[in-house]
Protein backbone atom coordinates (compact mmCIF):
# COMPACT_ATOMS: atom_id res chain seq x y z
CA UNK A 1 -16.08 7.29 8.50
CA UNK A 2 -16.90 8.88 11.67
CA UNK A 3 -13.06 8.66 13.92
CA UNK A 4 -10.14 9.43 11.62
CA UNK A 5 -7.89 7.70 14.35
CA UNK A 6 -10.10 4.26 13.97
CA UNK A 7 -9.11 5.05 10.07
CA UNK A 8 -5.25 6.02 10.94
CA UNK A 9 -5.24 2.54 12.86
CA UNK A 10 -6.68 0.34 10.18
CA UNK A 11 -4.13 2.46 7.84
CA UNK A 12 -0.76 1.53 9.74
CA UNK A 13 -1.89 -1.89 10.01
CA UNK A 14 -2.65 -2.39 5.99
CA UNK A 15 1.03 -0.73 5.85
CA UNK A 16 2.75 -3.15 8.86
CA UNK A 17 1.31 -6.19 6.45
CA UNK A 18 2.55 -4.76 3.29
CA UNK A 19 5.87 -3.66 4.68
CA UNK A 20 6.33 -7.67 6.33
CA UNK A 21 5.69 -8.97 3.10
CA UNK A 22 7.92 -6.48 1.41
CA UNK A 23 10.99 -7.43 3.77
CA UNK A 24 10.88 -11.15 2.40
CA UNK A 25 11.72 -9.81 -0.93
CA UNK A 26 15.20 -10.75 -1.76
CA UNK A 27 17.87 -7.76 -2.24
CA UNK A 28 18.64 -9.36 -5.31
CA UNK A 29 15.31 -9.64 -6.55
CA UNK A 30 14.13 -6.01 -6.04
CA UNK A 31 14.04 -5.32 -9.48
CA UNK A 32 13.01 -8.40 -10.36
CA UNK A 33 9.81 -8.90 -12.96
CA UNK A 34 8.07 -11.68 -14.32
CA UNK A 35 7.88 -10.11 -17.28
CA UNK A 36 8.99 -6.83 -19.39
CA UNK A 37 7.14 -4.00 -19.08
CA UNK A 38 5.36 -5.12 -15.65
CA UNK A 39 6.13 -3.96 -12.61
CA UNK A 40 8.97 -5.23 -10.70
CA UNK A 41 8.80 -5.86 -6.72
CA UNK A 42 10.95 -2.89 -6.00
CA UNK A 43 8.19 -0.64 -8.51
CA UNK A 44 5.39 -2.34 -6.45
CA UNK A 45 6.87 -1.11 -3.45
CA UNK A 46 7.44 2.70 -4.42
CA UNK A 47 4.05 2.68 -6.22
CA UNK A 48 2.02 1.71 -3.31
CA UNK A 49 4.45 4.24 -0.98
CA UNK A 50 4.05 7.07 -4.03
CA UNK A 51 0.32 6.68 -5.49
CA UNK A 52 -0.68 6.98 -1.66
CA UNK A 53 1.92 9.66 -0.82
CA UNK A 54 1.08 11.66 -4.17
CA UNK A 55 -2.18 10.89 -4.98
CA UNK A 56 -4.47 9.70 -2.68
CA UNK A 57 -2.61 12.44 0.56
CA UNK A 58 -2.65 15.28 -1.81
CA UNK A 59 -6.28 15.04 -3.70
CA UNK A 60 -8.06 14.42 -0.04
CA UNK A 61 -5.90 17.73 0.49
CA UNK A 62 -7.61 19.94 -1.77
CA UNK A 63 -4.57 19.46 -4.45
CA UNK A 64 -4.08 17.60 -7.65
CA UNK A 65 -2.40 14.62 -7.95
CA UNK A 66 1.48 14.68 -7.64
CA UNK A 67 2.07 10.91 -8.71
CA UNK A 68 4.75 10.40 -11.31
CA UNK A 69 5.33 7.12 -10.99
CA UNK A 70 7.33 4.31 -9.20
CA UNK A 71 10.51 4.13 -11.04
CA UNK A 72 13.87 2.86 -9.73
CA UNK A 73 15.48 6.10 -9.28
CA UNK A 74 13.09 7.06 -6.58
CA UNK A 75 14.56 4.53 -4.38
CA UNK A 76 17.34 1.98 -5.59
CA UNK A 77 18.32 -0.87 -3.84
CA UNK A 78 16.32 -3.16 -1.12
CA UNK A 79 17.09 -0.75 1.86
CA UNK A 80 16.44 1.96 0.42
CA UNK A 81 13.45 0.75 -1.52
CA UNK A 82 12.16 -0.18 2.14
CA UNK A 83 13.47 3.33 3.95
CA UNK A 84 10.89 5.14 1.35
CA UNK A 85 7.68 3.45 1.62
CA UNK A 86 8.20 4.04 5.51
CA UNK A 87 9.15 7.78 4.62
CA UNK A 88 6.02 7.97 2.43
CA UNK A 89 4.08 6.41 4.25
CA UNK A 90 4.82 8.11 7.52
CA UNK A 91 4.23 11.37 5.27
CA UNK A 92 0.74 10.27 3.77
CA UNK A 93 -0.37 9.60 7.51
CA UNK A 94 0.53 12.72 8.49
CA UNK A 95 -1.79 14.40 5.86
CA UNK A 96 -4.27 12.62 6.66
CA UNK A 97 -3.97 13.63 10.15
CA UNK A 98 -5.03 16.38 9.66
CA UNK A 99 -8.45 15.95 7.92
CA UNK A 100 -11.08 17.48 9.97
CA UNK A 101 -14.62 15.17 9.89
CA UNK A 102 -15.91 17.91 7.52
CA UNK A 103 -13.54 17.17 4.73
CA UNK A 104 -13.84 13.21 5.34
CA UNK A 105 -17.63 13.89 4.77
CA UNK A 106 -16.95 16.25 1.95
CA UNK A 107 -15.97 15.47 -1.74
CA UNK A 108 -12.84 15.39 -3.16
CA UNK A 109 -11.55 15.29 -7.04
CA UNK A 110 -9.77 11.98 -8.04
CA UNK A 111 -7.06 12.73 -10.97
CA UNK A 112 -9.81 12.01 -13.60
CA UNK A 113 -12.09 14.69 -12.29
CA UNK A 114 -14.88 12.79 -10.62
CA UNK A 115 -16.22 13.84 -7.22
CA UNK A 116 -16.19 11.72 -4.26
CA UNK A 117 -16.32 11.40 -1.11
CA UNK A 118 -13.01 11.57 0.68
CA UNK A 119 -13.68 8.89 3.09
CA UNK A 120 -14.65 6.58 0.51
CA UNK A 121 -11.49 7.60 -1.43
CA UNK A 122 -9.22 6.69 1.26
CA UNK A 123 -11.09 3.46 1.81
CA UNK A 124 -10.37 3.19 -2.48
CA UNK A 125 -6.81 3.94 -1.43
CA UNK A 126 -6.58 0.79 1.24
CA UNK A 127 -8.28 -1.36 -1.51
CA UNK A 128 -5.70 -0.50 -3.54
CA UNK A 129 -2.98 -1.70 -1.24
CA UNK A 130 -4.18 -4.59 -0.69
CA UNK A 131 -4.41 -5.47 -4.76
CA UNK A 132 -0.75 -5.00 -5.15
CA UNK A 133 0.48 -6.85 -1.61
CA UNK A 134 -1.47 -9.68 -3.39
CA UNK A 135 0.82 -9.17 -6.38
CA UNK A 136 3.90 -9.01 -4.26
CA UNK A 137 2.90 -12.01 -2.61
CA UNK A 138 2.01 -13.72 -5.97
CA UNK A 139 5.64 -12.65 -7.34
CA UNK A 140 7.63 -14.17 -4.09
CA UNK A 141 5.36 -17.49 -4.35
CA UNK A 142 6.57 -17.92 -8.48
CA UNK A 143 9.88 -16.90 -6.90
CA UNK A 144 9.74 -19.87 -4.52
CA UNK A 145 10.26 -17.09 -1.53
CA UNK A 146 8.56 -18.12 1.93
CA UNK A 147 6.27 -15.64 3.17
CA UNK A 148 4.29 -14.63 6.10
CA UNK A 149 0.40 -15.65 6.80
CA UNK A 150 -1.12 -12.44 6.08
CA UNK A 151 -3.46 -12.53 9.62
CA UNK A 152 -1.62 -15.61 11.27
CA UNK A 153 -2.40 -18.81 10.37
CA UNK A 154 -2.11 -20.05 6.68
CA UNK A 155 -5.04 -21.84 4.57
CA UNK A 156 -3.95 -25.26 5.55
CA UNK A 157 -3.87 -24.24 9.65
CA UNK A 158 -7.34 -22.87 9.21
CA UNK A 159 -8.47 -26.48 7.35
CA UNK A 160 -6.78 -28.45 9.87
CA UNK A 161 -8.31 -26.39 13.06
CA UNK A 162 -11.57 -26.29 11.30
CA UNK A 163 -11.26 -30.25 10.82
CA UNK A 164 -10.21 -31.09 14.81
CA UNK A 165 -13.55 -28.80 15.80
């Protein structure tokens, strides 16, 4: 990664499709699971918001990881479930800000101790969005919610464009 602001870009856009998703969670389905002990689509929410906030902002700063968890008293209630990841997030981007192209190109520790390069870290960290938007998504579908094409046009627009060409 040679131009943290190409990276900054890329990481406001990851969070503008997570967030869009997040908003067509029902407020009375924020703590909803599909089963006990799993995350619920409020947790997924904080824990994407915290493990990037926590983790992934403070080990690329030199620091251990902060992360202790995603739990409901964090943020409680769909607004306010919402009004944190943007807090967080708006946080995490700010840390990363202020990485100079030394430090991308230099290692950092993960929370297990193994060395790596930050910039690869933080492209871990997007990865790692991405896994758990698909869950939220996944959780709204078995909930029967409607949700956004993730880049515009939905599987069945792409078939039937690809067909008329």
């Amino acid at each position: 990664m040679q131009f943290l602001d190409t990276f900054l870009d890329y990481f406001d856009k990851i969070h503008q499709r997570t967030m869009r998703v997040a908003r067509c969670i029902p407020a009375d389905k924020v703590e909803w699971t599909y089963r006990e002990g799993q995350f619920t689509l409020g947790d997924l929410v904080r824990h994407i918001a915290t493990i990037n906030r926590y983790m992934y902002a403070e080990t690329v700063s030199g620091r251990p990881s902060r992360y202790a968890g995603c739990r409901k008293e964090l943020a409680d209630g769909y607004e306010q479930v919402l009004a944190f990841a943007e807090r967080l997030h708006r946080e995490a981007a700010g840390i990363f800000a202020l990485l100079t192209p030394e430090q991308l190109n230099a290692k950092c520790m993960t929370p297990d101790g193994a060395p790596i390069t930050t910039w690869k870290w933080l492209r871990a960290m997007l990865e790692h969005e991405a896994h758990h938007r698909g869950q939220i998504y996944l959780c709204l579908s078995m909930l029967s919610v409607s949700t956004p094409p993730l880049y515009g046009l939905t599987s069945e627009q792409v078939q039937e464009r690809s067909r008329r060409a």
